[in-house]
N, C-alpha and C. Protein backbone atom coordinates (compact mmCIF):
# COMPACT_ATOMS: atom_id res chain seq x y z
N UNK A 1 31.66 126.69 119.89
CA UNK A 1 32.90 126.30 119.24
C UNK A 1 33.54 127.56 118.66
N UNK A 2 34.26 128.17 119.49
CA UNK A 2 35.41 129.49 119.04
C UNK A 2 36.06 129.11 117.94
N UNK A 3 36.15 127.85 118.13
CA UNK A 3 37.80 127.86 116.83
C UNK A 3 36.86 128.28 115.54
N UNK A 4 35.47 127.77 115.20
CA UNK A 4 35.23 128.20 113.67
C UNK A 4 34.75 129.90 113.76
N UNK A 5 34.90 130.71 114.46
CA UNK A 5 35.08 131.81 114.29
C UNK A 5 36.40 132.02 113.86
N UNK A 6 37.31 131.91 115.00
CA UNK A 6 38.81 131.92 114.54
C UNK A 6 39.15 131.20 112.84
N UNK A 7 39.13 130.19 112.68
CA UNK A 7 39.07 129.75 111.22
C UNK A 7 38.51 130.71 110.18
N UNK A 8 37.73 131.09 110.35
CA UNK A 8 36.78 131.92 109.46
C UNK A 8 37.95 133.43 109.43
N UNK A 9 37.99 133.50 110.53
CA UNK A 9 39.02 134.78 110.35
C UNK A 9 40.37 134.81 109.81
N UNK A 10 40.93 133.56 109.87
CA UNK A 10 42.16 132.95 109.16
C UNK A 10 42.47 132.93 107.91
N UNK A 11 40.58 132.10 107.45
CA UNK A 11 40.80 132.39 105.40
C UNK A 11 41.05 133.47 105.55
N UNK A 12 40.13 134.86 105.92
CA UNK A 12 39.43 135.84 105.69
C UNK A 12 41.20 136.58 105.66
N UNK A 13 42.01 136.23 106.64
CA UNK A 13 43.35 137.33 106.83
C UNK A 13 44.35 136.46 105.25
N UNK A 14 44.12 134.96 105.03
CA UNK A 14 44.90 134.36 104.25
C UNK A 14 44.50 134.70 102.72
N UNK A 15 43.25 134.73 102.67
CA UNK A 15 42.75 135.22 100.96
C UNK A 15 42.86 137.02 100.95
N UNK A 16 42.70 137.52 101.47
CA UNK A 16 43.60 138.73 101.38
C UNK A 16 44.55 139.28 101.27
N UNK A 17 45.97 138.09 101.97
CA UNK A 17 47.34 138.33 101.86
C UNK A 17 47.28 137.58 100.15
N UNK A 18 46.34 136.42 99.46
CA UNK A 18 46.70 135.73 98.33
C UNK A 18 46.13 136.92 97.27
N UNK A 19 45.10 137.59 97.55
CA UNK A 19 44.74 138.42 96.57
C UNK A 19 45.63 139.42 96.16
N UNK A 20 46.64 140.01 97.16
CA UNK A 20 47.37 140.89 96.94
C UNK A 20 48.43 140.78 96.42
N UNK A 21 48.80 139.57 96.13
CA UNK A 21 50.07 138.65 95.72
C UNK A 21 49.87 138.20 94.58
N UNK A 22 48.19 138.17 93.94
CA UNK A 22 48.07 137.99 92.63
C UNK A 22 47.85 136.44 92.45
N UNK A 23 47.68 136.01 94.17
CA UNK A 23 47.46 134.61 93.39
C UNK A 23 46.36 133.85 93.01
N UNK A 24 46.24 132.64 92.44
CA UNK A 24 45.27 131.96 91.93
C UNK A 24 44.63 131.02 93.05
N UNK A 25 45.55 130.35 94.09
CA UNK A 25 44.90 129.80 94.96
C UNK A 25 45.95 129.30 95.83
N UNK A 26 45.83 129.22 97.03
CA UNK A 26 46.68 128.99 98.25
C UNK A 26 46.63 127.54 98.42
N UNK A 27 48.13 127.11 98.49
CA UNK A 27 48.53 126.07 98.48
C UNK A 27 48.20 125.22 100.46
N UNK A 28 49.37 126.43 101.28
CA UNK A 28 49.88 125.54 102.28
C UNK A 28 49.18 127.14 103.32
N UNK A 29 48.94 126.59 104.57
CA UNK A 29 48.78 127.84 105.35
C UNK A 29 49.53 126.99 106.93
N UNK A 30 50.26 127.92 107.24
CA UNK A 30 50.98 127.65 108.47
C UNK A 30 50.64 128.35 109.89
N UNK A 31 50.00 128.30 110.97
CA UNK A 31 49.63 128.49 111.87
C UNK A 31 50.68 128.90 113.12
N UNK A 32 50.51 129.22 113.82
CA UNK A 32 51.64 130.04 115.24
C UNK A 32 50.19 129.53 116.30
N UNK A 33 49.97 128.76 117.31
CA UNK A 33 49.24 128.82 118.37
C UNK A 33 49.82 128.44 119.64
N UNK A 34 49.86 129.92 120.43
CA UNK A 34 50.33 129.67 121.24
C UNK A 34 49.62 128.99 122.34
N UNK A 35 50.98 128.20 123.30
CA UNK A 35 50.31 127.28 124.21
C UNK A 35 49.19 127.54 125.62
N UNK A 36 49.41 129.04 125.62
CA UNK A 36 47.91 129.64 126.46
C UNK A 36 46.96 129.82 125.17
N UNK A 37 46.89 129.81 124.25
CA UNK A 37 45.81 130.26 123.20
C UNK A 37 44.55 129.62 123.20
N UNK A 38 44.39 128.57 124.49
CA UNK A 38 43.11 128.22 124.34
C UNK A 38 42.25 127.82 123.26
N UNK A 39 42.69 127.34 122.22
CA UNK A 39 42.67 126.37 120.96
C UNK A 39 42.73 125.53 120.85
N UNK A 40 41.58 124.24 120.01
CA UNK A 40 41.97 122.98 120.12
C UNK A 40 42.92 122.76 119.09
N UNK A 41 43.84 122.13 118.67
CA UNK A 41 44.66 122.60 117.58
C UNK A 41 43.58 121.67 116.03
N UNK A 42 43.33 120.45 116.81
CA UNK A 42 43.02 119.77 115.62
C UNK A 42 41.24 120.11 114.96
N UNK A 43 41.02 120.57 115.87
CA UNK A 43 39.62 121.58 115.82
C UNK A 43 39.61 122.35 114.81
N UNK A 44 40.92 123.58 115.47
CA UNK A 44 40.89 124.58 114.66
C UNK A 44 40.75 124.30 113.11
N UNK A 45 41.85 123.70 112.95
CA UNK A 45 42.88 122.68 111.61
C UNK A 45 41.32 122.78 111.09
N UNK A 46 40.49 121.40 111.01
CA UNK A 46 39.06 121.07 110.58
C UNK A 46 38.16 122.50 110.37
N UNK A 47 38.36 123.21 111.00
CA UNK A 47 37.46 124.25 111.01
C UNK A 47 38.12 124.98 109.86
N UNK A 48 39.28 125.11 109.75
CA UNK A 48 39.67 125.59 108.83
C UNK A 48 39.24 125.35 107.32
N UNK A 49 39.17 123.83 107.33
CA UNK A 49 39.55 123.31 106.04
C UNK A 49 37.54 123.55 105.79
N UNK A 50 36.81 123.66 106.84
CA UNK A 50 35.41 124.33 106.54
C UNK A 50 35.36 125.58 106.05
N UNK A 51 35.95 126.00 106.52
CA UNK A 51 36.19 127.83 106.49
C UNK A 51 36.33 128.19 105.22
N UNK A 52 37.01 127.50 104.48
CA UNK A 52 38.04 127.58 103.57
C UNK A 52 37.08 127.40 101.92
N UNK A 53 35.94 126.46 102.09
CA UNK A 53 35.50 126.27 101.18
C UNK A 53 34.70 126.96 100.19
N UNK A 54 35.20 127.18 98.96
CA UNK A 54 34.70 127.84 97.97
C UNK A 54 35.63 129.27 97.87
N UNK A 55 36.88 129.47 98.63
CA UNK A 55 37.90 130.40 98.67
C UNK A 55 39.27 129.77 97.93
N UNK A 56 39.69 130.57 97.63
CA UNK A 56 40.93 130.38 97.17
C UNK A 56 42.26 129.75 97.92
N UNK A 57 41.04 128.98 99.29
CA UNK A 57 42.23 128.56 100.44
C UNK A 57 41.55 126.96 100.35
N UNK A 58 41.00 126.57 99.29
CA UNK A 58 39.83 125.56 99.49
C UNK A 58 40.71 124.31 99.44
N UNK A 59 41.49 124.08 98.64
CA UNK A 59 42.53 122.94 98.99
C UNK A 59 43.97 122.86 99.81
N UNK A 60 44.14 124.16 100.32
CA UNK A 60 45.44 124.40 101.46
C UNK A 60 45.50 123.25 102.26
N UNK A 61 46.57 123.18 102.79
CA UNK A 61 47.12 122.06 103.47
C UNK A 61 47.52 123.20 105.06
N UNK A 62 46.19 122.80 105.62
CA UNK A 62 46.59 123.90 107.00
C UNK A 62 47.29 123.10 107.99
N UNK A 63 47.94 123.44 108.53
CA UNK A 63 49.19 122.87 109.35
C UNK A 63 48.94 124.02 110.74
N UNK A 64 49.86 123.30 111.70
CA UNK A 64 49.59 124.14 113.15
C UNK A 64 50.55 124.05 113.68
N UNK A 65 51.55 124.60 114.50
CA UNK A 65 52.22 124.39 115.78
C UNK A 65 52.47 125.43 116.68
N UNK A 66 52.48 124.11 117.52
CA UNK A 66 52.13 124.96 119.02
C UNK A 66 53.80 126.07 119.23
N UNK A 67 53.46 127.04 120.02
CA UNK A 67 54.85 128.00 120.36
C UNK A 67 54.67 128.31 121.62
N UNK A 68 55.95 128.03 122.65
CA UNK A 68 56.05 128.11 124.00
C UNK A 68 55.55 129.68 124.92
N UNK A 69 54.98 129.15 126.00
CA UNK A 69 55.02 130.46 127.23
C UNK A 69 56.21 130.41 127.62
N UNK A 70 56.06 131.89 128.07
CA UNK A 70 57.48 132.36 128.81
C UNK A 70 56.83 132.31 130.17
N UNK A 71 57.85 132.04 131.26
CA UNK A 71 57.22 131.92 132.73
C UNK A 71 58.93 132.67 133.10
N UNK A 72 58.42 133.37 134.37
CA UNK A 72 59.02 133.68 135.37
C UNK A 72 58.84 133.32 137.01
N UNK A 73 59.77 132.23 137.32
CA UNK A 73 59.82 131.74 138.84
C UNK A 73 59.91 132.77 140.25
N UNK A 74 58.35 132.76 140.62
CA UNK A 74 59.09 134.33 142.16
C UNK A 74 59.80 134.01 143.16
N UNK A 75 60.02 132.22 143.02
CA UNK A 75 60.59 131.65 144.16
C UNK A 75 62.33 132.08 143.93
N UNK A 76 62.68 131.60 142.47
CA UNK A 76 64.20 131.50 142.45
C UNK A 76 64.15 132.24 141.37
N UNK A 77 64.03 133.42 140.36
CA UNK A 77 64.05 134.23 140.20
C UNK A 77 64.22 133.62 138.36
N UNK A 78 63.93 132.18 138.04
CA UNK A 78 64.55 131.72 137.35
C UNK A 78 63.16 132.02 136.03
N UNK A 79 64.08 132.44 134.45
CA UNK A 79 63.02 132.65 133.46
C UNK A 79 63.18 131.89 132.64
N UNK A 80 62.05 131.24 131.94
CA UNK A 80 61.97 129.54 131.03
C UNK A 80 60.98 129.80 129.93
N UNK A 81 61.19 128.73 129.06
CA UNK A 81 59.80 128.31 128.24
C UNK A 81 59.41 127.54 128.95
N UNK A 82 57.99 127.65 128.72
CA UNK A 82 56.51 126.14 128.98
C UNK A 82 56.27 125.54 127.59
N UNK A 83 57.05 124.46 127.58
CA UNK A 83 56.13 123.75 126.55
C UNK A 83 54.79 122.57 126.63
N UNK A 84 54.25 122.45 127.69
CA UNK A 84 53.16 122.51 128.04
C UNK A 84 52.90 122.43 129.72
N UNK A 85 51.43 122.10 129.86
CA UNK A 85 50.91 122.44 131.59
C UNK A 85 49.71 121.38 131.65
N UNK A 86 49.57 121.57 133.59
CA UNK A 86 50.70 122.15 134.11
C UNK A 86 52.06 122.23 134.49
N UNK A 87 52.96 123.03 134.69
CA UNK A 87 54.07 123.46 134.53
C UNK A 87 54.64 123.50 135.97
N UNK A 88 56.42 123.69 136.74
CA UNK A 88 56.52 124.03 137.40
C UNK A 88 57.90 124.22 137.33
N UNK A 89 58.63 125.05 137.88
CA UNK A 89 59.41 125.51 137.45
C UNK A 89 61.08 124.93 137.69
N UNK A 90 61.73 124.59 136.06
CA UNK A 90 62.71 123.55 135.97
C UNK A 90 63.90 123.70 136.42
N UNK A 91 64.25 125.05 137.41
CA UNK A 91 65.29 125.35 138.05
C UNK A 91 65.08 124.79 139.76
N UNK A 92 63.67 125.36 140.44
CA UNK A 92 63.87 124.95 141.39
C UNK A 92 62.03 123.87 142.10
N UNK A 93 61.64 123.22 140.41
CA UNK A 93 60.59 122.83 140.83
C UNK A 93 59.07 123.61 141.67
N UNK A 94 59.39 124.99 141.79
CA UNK A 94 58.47 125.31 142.20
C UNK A 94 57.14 126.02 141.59
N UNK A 95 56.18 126.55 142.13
CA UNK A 95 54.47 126.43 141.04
C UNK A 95 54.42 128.00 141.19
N UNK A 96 55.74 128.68 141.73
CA UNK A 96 55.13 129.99 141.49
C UNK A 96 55.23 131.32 140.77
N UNK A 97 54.74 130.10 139.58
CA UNK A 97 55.33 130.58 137.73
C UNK A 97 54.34 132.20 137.26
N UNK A 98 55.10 133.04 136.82
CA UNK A 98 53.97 134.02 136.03
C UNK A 98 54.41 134.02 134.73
N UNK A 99 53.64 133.66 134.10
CA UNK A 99 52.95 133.52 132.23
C UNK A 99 53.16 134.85 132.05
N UNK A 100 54.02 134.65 130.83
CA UNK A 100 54.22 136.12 129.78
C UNK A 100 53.79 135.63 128.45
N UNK A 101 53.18 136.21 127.63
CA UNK A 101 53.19 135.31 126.28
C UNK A 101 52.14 133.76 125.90
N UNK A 102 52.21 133.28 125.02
CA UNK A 102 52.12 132.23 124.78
C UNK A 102 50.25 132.04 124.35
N UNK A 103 49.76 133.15 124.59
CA UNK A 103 48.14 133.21 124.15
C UNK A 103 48.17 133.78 122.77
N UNK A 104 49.17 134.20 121.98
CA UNK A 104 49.00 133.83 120.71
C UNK A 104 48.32 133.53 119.51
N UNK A 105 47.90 133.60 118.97
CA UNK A 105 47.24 132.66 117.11
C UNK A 105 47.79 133.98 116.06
N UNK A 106 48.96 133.64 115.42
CA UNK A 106 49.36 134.14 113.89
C UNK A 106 49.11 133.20 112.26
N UNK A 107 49.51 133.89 111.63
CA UNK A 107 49.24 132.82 110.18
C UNK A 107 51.11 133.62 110.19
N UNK A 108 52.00 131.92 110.14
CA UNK A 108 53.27 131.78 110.01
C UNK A 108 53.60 132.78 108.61
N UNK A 109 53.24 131.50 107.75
CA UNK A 109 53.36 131.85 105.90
C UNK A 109 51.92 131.02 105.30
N UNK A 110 52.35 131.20 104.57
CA UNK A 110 51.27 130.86 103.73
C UNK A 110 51.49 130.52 101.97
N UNK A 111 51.47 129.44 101.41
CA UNK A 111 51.69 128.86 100.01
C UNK A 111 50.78 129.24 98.89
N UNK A 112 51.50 129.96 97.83
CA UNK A 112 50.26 130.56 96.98
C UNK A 112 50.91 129.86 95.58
N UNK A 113 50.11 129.77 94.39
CA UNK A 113 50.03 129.46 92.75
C UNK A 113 49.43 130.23 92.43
């Protein structure tokens, strides 16, 4: 299970941005996962709220959303978001998409007191 590594690394980047800010304890933490990121989202989320315990992120309200791939069509030359897969491409229906982007995981913002 990757995601509780990833989680673990999330407090670890989120109580660092709160320490430096002086705060007492992190409210809200907002997530970026992109849609190649190979993440379960609601996994992660849970893993988080494990991660989290006995940190200054211990009652955050972790939140997630997903953020689109970019694809480029070699058939019709046409460039899109994926908002999810599989995908094919919405100009001329065809599968012969190349992925830019979208493997992703940021911390958006983050809510501090």
């Amino acid at each position: 299970m990757h995601e509780l590594t990833l989680a673990e690394h999330v407090v670890h980047i989120v109580e660092d941005a709160a320490r430096r800010a002086g705060a007492r304890r992190v409210t809200r933490v907002r997530l970026a996962l992109g849609l190649l990121a190979h993440v379960e989202t609601d996994t992660l989320l849970y893993c988080c709220q494990l991660a989290a315990r006995g940190s200054l992120a211990a009652d955050a309200d972790f939140q997630a959303e997903r953020s689109p791939a970019q694809a480029h069509c070699g058939d019709c030359g046409c460039d899109a978001e994926l908002s999810a897969l599989p995908a094919s491409c919405p100009r001329c229906g065809g599968e012969n998409l190349s992925l830019q982007g979208g493997d992703e995981m940021r911390v958006i913002d983050i809510g501090i007191s």
